[in-house]
Protein backbone atom coordinates (compact mmCIF):
# COMPACT_ATOMS: atom_id res chain seq x y z
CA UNK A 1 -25.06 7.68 15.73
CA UNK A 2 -21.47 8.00 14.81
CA UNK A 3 -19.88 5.60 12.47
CA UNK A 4 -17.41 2.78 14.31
CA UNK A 5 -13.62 3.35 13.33
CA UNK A 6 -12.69 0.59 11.09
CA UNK A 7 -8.96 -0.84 11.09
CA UNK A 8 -8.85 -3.32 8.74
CA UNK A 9 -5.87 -3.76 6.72
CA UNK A 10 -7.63 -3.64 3.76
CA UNK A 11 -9.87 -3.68 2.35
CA UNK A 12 -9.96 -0.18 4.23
CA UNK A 13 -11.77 2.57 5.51
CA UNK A 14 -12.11 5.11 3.30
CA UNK A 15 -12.43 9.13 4.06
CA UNK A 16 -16.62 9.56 5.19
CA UNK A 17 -16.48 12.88 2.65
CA UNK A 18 -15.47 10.42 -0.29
CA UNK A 19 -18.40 7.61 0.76
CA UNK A 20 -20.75 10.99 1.06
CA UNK A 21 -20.13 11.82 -2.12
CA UNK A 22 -19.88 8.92 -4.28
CA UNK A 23 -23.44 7.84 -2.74
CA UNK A 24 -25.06 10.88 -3.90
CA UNK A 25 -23.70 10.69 -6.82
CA UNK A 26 -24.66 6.97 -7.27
CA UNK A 27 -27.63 7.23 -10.09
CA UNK A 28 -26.42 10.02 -11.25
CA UNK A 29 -23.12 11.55 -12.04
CA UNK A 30 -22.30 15.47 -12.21
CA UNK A 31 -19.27 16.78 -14.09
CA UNK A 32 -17.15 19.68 -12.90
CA UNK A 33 -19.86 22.39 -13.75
CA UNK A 34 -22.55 20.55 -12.71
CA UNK A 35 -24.07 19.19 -15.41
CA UNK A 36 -25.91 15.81 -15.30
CA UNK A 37 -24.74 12.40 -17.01
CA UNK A 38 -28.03 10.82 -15.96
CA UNK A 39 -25.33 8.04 -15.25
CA UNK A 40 -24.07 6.27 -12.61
CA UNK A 41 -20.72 6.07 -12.76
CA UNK A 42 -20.69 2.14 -13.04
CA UNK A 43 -23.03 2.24 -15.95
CA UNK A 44 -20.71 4.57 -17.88
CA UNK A 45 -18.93 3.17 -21.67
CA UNK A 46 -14.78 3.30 -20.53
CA UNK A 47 -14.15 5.03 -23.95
CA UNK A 48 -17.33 8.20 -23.48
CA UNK A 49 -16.01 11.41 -22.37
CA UNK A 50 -17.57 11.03 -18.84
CA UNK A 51 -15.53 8.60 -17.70
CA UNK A 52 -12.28 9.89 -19.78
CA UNK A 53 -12.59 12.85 -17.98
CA UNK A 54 -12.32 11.19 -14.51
CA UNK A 55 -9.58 8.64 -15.27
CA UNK A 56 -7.67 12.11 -16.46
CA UNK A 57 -8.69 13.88 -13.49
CA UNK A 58 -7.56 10.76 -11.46
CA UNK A 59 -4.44 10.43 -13.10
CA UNK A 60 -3.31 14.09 -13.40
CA UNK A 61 -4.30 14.72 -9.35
CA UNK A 62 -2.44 11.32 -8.61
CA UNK A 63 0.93 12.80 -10.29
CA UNK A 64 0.38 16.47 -8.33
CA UNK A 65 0.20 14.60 -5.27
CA UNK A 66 3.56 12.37 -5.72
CA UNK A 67 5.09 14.89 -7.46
CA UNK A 68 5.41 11.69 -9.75
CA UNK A 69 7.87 13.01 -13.07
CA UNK A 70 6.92 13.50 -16.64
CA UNK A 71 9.26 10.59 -17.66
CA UNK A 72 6.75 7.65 -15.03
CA UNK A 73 3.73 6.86 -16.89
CA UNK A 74 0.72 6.32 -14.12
CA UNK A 75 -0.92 3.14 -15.07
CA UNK A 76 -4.26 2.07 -13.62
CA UNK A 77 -4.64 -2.29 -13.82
CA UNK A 78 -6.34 -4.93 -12.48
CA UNK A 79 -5.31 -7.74 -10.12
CA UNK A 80 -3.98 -6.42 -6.93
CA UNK A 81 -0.60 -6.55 -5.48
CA UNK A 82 -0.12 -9.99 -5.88
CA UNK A 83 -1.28 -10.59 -9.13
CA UNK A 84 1.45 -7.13 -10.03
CA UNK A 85 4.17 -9.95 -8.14
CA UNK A 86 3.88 -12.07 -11.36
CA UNK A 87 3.03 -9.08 -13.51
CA UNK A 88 6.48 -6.88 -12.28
CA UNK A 89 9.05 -10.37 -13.36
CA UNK A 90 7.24 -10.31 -17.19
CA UNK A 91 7.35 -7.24 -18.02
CA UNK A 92 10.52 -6.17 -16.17
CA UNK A 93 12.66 -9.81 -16.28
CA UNK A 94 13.23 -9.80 -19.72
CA UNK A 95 13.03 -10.07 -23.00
CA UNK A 96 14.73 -12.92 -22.77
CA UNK A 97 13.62 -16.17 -19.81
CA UNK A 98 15.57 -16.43 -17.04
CA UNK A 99 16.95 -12.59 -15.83
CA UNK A 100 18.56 -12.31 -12.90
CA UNK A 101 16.13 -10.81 -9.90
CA UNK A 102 17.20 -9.76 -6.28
CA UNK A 103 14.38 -9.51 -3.34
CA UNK A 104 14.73 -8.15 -0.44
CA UNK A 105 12.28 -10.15 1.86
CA UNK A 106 11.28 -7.95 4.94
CA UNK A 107 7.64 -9.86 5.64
CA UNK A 108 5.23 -11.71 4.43
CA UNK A 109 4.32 -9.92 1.44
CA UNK A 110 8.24 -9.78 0.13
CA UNK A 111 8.12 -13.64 0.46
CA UNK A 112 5.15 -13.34 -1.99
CA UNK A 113 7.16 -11.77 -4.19
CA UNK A 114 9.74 -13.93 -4.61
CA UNK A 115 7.83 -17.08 -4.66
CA UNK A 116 5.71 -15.62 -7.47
CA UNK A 117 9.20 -14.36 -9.32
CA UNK A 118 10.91 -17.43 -9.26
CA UNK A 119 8.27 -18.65 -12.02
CA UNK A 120 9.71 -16.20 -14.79
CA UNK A 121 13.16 -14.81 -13.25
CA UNK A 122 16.21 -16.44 -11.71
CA UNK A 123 15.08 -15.02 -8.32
CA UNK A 124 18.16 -14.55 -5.05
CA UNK A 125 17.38 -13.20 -2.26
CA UNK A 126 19.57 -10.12 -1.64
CA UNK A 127 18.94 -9.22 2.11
CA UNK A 128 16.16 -11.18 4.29
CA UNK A 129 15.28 -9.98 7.85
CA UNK A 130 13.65 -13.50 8.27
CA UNK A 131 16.36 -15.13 11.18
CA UNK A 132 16.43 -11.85 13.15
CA UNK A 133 17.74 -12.64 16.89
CA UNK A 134 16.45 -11.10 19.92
CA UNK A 135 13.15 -9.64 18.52
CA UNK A 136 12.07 -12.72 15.96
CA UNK A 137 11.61 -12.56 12.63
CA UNK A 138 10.94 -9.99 10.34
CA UNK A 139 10.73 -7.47 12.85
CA UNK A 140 13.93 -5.65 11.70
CA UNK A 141 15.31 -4.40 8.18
CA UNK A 142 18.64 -5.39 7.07
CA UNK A 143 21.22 -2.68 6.18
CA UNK A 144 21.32 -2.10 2.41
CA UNK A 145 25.07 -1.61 3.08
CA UNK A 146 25.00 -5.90 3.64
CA UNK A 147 22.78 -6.66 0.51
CA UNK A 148 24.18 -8.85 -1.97
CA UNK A 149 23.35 -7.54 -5.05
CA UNK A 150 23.64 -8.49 -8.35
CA UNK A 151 25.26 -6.43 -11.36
CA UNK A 152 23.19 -8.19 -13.71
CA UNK A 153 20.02 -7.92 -11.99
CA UNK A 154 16.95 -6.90 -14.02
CA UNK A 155 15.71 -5.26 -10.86
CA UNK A 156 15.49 -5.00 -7.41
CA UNK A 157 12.40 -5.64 -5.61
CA UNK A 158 11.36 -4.56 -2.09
CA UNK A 159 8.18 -4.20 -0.37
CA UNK A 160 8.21 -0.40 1.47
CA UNK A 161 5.95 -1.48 3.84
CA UNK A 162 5.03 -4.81 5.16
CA UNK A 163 1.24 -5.18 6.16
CA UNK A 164 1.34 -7.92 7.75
CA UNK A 165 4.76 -7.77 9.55
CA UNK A 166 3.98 -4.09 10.65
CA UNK A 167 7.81 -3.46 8.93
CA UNK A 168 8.20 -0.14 7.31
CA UNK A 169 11.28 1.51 5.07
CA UNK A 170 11.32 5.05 6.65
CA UNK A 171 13.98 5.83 3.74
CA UNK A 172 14.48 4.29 0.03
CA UNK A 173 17.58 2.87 -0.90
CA UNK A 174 19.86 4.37 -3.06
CA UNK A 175 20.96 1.25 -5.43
CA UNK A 176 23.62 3.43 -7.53
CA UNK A 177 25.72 4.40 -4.12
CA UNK A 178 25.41 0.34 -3.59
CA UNK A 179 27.12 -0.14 -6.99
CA UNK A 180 24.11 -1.54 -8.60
CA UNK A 181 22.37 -0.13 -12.15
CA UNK A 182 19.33 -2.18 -11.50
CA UNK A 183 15.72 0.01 -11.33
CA UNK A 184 14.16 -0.26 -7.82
CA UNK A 185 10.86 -1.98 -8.13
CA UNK A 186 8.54 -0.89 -4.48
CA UNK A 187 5.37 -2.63 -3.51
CA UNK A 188 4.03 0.59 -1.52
CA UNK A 189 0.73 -1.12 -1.18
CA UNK A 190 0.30 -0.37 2.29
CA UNK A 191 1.43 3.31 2.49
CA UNK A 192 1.31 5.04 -0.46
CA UNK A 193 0.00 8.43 -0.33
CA UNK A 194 1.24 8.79 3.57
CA UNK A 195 4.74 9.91 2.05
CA UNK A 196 6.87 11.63 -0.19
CA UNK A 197 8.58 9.09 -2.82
CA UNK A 198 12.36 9.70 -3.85
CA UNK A 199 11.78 9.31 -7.69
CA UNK A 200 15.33 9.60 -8.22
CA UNK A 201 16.20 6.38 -6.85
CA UNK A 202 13.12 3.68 -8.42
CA UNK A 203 12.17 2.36 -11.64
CA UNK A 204 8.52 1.20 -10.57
CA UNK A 205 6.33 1.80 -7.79
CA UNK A 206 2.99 -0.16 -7.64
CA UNK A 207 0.07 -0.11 -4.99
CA UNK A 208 -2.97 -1.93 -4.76
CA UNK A 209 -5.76 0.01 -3.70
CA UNK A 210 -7.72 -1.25 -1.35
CA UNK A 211 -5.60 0.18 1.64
CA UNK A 212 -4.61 3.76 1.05
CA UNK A 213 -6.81 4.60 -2.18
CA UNK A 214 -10.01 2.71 -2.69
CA UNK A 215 -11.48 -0.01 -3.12
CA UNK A 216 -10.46 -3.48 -4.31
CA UNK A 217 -9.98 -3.58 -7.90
CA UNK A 218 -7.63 -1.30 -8.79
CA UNK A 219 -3.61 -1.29 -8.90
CA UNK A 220 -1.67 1.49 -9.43
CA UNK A 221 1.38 1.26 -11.69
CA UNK A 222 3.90 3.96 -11.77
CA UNK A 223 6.82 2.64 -14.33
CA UNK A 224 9.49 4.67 -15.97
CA UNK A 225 9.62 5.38 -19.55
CA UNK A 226 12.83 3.00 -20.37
CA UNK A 227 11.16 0.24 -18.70
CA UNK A 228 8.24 -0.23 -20.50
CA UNK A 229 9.96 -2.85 -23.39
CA UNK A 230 10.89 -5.11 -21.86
CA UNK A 231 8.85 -7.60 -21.43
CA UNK A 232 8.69 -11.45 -21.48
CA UNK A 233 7.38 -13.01 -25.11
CA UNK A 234 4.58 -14.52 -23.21
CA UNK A 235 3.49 -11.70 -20.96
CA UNK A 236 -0.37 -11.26 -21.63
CA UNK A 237 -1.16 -8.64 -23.84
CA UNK A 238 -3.37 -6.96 -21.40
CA UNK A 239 -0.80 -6.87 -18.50
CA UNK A 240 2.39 -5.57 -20.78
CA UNK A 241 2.80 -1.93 -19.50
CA UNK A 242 3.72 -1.35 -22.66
CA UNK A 243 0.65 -1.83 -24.10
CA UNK A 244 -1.43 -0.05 -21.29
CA UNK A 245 0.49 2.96 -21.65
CA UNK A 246 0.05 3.22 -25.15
CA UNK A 247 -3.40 3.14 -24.72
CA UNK A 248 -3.33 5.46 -21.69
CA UNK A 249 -5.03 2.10 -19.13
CA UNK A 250 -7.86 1.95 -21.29
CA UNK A 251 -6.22 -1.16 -23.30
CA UNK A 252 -8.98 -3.07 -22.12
CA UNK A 253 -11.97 -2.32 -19.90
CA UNK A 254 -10.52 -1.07 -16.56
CA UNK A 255 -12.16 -0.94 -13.27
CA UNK A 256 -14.13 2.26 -13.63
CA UNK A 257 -15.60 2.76 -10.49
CA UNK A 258 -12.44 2.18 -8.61
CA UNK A 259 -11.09 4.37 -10.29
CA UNK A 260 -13.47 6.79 -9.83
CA UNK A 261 -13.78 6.55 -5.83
CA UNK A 262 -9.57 6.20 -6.15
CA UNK A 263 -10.18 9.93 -7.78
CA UNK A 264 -12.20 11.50 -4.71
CA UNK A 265 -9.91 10.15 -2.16
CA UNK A 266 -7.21 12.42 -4.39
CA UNK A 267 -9.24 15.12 -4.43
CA UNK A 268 -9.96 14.40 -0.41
CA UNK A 269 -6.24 14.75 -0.04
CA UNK A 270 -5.36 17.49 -2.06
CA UNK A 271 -8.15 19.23 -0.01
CA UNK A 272 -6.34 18.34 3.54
CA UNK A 273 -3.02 19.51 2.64
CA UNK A 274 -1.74 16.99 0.22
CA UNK A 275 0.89 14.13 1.34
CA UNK A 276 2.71 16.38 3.51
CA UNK A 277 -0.26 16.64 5.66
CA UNK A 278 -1.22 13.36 5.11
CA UNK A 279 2.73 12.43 6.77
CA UNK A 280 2.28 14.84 9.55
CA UNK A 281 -0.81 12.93 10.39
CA UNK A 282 0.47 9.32 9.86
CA UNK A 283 3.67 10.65 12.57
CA UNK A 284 0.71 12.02 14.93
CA UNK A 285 -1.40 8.79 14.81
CA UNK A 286 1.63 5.98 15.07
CA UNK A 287 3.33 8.24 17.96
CA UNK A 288 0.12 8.47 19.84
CA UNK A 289 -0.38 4.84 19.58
CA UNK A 290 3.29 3.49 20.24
CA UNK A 291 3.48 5.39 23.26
CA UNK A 292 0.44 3.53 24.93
CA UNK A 293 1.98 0.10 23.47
CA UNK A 294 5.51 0.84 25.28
CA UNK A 295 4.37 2.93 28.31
CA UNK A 296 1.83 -0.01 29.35
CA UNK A 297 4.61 -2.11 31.39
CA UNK A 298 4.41 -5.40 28.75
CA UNK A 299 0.98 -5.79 29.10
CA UNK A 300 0.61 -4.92 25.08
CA UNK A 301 4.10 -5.12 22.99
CA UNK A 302 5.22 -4.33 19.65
CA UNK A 303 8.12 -6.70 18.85
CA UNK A 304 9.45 -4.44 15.70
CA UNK A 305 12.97 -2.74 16.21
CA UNK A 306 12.20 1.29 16.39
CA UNK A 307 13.55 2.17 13.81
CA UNK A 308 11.74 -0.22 11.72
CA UNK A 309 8.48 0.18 12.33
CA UNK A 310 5.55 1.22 10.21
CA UNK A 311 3.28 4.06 10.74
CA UNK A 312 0.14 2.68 8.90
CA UNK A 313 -0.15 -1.30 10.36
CA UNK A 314 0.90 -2.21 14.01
CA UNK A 315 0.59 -5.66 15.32
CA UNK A 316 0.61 -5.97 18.77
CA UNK A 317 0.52 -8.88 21.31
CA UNK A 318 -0.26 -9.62 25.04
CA UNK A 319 1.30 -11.46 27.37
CA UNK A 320 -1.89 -13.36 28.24
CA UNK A 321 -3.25 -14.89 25.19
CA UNK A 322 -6.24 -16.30 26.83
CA UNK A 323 -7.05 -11.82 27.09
CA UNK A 324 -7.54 -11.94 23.15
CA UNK A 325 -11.28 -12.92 22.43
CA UNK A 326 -12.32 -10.44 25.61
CA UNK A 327 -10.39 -7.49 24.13
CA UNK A 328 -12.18 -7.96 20.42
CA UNK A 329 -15.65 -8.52 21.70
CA UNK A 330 -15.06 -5.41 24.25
CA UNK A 331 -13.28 -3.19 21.15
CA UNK A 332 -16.36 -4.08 18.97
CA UNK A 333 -18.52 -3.22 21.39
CA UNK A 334 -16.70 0.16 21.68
CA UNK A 335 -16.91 0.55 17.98
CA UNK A 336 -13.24 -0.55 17.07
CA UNK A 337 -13.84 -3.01 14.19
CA UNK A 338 -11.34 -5.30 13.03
CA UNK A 339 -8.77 -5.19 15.13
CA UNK A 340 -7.56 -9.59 15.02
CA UNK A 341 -3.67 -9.85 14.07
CA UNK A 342 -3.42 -11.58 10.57
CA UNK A 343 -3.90 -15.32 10.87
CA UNK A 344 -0.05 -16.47 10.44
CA UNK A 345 1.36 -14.01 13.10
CA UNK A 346 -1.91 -13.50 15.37
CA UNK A 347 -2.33 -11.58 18.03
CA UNK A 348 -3.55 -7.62 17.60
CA UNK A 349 -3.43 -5.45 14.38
CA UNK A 350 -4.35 -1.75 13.75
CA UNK A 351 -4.16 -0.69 10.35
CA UNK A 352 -4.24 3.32 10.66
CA UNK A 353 -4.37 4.63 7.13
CA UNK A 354 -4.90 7.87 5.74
CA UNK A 355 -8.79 7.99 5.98
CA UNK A 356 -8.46 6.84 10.34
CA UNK A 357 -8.90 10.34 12.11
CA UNK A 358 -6.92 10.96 15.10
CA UNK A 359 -10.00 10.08 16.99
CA UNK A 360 -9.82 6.69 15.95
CA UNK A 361 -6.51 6.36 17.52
CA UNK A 362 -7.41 8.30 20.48
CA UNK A 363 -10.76 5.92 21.21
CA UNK A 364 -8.06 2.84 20.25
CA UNK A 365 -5.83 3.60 22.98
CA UNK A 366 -8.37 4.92 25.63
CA UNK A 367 -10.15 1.44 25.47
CA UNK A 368 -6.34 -0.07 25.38
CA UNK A 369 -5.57 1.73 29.33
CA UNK A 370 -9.39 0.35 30.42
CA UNK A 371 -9.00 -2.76 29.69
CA UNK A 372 -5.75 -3.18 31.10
CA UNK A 373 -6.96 -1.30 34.17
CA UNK A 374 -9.96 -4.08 34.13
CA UNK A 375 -7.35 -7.08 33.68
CA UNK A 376 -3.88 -5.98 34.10
């Protein structure tokens, strides 16, 4: 019986190849040649050689992927996206209380951000997409030409793709052309890996997992070199990038087997073609389904502006909210599994990451026509 396609926002579905292999290798762990640990990976010490040689492996395939430079240290932490919203302001607002910090809110999970800020950082928003007319809000981006940026900004935060919004930056801004010196911090929770990232123009990028990687657990911290001292007197010692780099993110016990299954989905990607493939198929899959959203006459709509929209989350609505309950019990059914728009904007969601075949999509929108044919 074929597995149902999953599109939850996260956690996600993860490649079948990667769950095939980390349940064989579940009481027992093989190294590159073959040889047995007689360990499971989550009974492994952090600090033995087995493990050391998969955070490497993890880490070095991570930085062939992004083409990430030799002057970003790759950090792997604890706490998710939003705990790195509190974690980003002290180690990046100082050393002294109070910096200035600009956010650009775009969603839901930019609002986060700068709620979470304001605790260690004179936080202003520089741009906010929040009172769009005509399409609502947060369904558009505002023109970096119109931000309102500081010069004495610490940094400048933005979140690259908005999970909840469906709100995606197709292109990173360039903060030197705007006049501003700040480092570019990116939340690229929510699409990491499905792109090509513009080192030139950030500071930090940071990702949790549990959409694009792995599972929950694990946060990815890519920080440049000059930005690793700066951080706020009473920064936990544990969460000062400073300190994790140092001790390459084994400055205290990190989440080992998230890290591990984070290191097959490399490998998993590496073996499809790398991010470049992984892009051509993110283009393929969002194309496919935008065209049955707009060619179905209203009955399903996507209120985000074109040129705004994100390749790896779509919310969608109806016109007839009472349809709702009928299309999720018919999509499960059909073996299309979480598919209910986040509580605060409702409606429809798919959440087509890297791991969601073409298929997926494909089944997605052939149930989509059907049921409209059945209650259009």
């Amino acid at each position: 019986m074929p597995r149902p396609f999953n599109f939850s926002a996260g956690p996600a579905a993860l490649p079948e190849a990667v769950l095939q292999q980390a349940a064989a290798e579940m009481l027992d762990w093989h190294d590159a040649s073959g040889r047995s640990s007689g360990m499971g990976v989550m009974e492994m010490s952090h600090r033995g050689k087995e493990f050391i040689s998969i955070a490497e492996a993890a880490e070095r395939d991570l930085r062939e992927l992004l083409a990430v430079p030799s002057n970003f240290h790759i950090l792997f932490m604890q706490g998710g996206g939003l705990a790195e919203n509190a974690i980003v302001p002290m180690n990046l607002a100082g050393p002294d209380a109070g910096g200035a910090v600009d956010v650009v809110i775009t969603g839901a999970w930019s609002q986060k951000s700068a709620a979470e800020a304001r605790r260690y950082a004179d936080v202003r928003v520089a741009a906010s997409n929040e009172a769009d007319p005509g399409t609502g809000p947060c369904t558009t981006l505002p023109s970096p030409t119109g931000w309102a940026l500081r010069r004495n900004a610490r940094y400048v935060h933005i979140c690259s793709n908005e999970t909840i919004h469906g709100v995606e930056f197709h292109e990173l801004p360039d903060l030197s052309a705007l006049g501003s010196d700040a480092p570019l911090v990116v939340d690229a929770s929510s699409h990491i890996l499905s792109r090509p990232i513009d080192w030139a123009r950030v500071g930090l990028v940071f990702a949790g997992a549990q959409k694009n990687i792995g599972p929950a657990g694990v946060t990815i911290v890519i920080v440049r070199d000059d930005l690793l001292d700066r951080a706020l007197p009473y920064c936990p010692s544990a969460f000062n990038y400073k300190n994790v780099a140092a001790a390459q993110s084994m400055f205290n016990t990190p989440p080992t087997y998230g890290i591990y299954i984070a290191g097959l989905v490399f490998q998993w990607i590496k073996a499809q073609g790398g991010v470049a493939e992984m892009e051509r198929r993110a283009v393929a899959r969002a194309s496919m389904f935008y065209e049955a959203v707009d060619g179905s006459g209203g009955f399903y709509v996507n209120r985000v502006a074109k040129d705004a929209r994100s390749r790896m989350n779509i919310p969608f609505f109806m016109a007839d909210e009472r349809l709702y309950n009928d299309f999720l019990s018919g999509a499960k059914a059909a073996g299309l599994l979480q598919l209910k728009g986040h509580k605060s904007v409702g409606g429809l969601r798919a959440s087509i990451y890297n791991a969601m075949p073409l298929d997926g999509v494909r089944a997605l929108v052939g149930y989509m026509k059907d049921f409209q044919r059945r209650h259009g």
